[in-house]
Protein backbone atom coordinates (compact mmCIF):
# COMPACT_ATOMS: atom_id res chain seq x y z
CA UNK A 1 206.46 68.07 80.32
CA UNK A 2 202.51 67.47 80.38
CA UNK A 3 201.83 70.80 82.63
CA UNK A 4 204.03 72.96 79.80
CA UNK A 5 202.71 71.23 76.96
CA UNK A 6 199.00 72.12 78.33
CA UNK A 7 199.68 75.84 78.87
CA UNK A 8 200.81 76.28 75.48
CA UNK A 9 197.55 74.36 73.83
CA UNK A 10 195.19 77.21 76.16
CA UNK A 11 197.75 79.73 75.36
CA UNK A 12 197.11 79.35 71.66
CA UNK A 13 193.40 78.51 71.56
CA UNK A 14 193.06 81.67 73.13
CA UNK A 15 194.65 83.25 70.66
CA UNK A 16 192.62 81.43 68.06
CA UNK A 17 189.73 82.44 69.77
CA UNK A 18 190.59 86.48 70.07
CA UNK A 19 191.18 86.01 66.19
CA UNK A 20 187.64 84.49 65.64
CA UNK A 21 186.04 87.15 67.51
CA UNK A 22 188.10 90.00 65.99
CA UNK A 23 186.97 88.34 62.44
CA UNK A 24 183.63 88.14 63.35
CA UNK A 25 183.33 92.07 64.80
CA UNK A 26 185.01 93.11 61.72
CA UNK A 27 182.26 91.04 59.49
CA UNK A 28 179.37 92.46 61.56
CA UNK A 29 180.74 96.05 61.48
CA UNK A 30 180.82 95.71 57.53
CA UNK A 31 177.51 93.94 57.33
CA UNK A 32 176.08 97.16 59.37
CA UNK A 33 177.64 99.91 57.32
CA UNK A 34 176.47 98.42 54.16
CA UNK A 35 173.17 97.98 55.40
CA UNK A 36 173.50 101.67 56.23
CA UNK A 37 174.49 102.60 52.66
CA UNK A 38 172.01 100.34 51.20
CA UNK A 39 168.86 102.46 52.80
CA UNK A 40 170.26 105.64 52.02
CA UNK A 41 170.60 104.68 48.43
CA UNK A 42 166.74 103.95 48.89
CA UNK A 43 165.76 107.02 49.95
CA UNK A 44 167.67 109.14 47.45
CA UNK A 45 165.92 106.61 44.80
CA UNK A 46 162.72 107.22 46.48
CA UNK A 47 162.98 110.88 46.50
CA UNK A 48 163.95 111.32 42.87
CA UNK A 49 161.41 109.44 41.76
CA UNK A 50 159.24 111.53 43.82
CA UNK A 51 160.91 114.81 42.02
CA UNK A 52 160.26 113.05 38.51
CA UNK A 53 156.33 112.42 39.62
CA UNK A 54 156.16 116.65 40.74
CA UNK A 55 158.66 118.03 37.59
CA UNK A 56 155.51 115.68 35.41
CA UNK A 57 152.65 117.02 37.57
CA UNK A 58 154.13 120.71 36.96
CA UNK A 59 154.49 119.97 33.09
CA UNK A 60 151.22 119.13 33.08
CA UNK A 61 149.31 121.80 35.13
CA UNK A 62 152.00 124.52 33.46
CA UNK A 63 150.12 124.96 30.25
CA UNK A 64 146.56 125.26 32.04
CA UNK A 65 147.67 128.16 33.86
CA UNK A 66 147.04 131.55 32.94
CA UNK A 67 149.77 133.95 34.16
CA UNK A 68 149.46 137.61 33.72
CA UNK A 69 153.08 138.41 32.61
CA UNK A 70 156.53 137.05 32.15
CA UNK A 71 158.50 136.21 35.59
CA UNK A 72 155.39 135.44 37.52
CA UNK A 73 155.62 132.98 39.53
CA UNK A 74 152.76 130.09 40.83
CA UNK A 75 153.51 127.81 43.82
CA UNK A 76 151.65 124.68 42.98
CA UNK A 77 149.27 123.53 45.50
CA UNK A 78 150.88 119.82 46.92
CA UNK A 79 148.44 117.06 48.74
CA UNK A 80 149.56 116.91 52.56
CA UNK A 81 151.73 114.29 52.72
CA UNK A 82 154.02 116.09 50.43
CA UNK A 83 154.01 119.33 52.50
CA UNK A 84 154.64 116.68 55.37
CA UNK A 85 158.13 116.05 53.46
CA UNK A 86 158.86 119.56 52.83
CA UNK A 87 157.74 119.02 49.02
CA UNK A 88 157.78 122.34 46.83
CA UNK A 89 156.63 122.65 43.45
CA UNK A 90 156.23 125.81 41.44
CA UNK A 91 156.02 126.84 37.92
CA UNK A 92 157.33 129.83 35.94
CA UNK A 93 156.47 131.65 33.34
CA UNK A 94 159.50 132.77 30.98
CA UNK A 95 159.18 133.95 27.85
CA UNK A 96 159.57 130.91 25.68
CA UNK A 97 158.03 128.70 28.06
CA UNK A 98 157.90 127.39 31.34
CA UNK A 99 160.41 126.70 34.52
CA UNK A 100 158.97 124.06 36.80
CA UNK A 101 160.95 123.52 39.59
CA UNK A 102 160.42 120.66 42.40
CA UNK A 103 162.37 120.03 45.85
CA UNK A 104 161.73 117.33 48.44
CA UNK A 105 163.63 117.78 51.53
CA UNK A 106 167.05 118.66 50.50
CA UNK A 107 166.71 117.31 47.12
CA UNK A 108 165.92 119.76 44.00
CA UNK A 109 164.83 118.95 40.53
CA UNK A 110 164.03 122.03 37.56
CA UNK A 111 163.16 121.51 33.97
CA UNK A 112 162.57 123.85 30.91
CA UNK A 113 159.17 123.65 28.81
CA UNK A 114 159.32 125.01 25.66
CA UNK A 115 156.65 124.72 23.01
CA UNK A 116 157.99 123.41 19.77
CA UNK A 117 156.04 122.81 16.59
CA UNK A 118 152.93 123.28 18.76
CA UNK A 119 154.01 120.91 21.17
CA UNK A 120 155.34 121.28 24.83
CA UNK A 121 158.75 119.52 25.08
CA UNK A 122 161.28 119.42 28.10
CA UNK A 123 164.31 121.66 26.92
CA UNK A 124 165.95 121.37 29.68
CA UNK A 125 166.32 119.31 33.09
CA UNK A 126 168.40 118.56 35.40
CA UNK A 127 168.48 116.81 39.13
């Protein structure tokens, strides 16, 4: 009676333990893919505000720039690091205003500058 009642206590910590691991494979797998998710979230926050910081530094230098005639179009010059990235920024001129448009890697950002009442004002924008 002993020997049978011993194989059935291994049998079923075994089985306890296969359940354990399973549990803990499954917690580790989830832990991993949200850890994943988590740094891409990053970098897409990281790169938009990067887009906001080149749509402002286009709104700013748009103004300054003296175009020759509607349609023309300036490519901004961008410090290394954003070249590095793939960073573009240039600047339109349209007949109302200005079209500065920004992209980082696969990530674009345009707005619409319009002077109104003597001031330039964003019109338009979108991510």
């Amino acid at each position: 009676m002993k020997h049978g009642s011993r194989t059935y206590r291994n049998g079923f910590a075994m089985v306890v333990v296969l359940m354990l691991l399973t549990l803990i494979s499954i917690a580790v797998t989830a832990m991993a893919v949200s850890a994943r998710v988590d740094a891409g979230r990053t970098l897409l926050a990281t790169d938009q505000a990067q887009l906001r910081q080149l749509l402002l530094a286009g709104a700013d230098a748009a103004p300054r720039i003296h175009f020759q005639h509607i349609g023309e179009t300036l490519k901004v010059q961008l410090p290394q690091s954003l070249n590095e990235r793939h960073a573009t920024l240039l600047v339109t001129f349209t007949a109302d205003g200005f079209d500065v448009d920004a992209s980082l890697g696969r990530h674009r950002a345009a707005e619409h500058l319009a002077q109104v009442a003597g001031t330039w004002t964003c019109t338009l924008s979108g991510f």
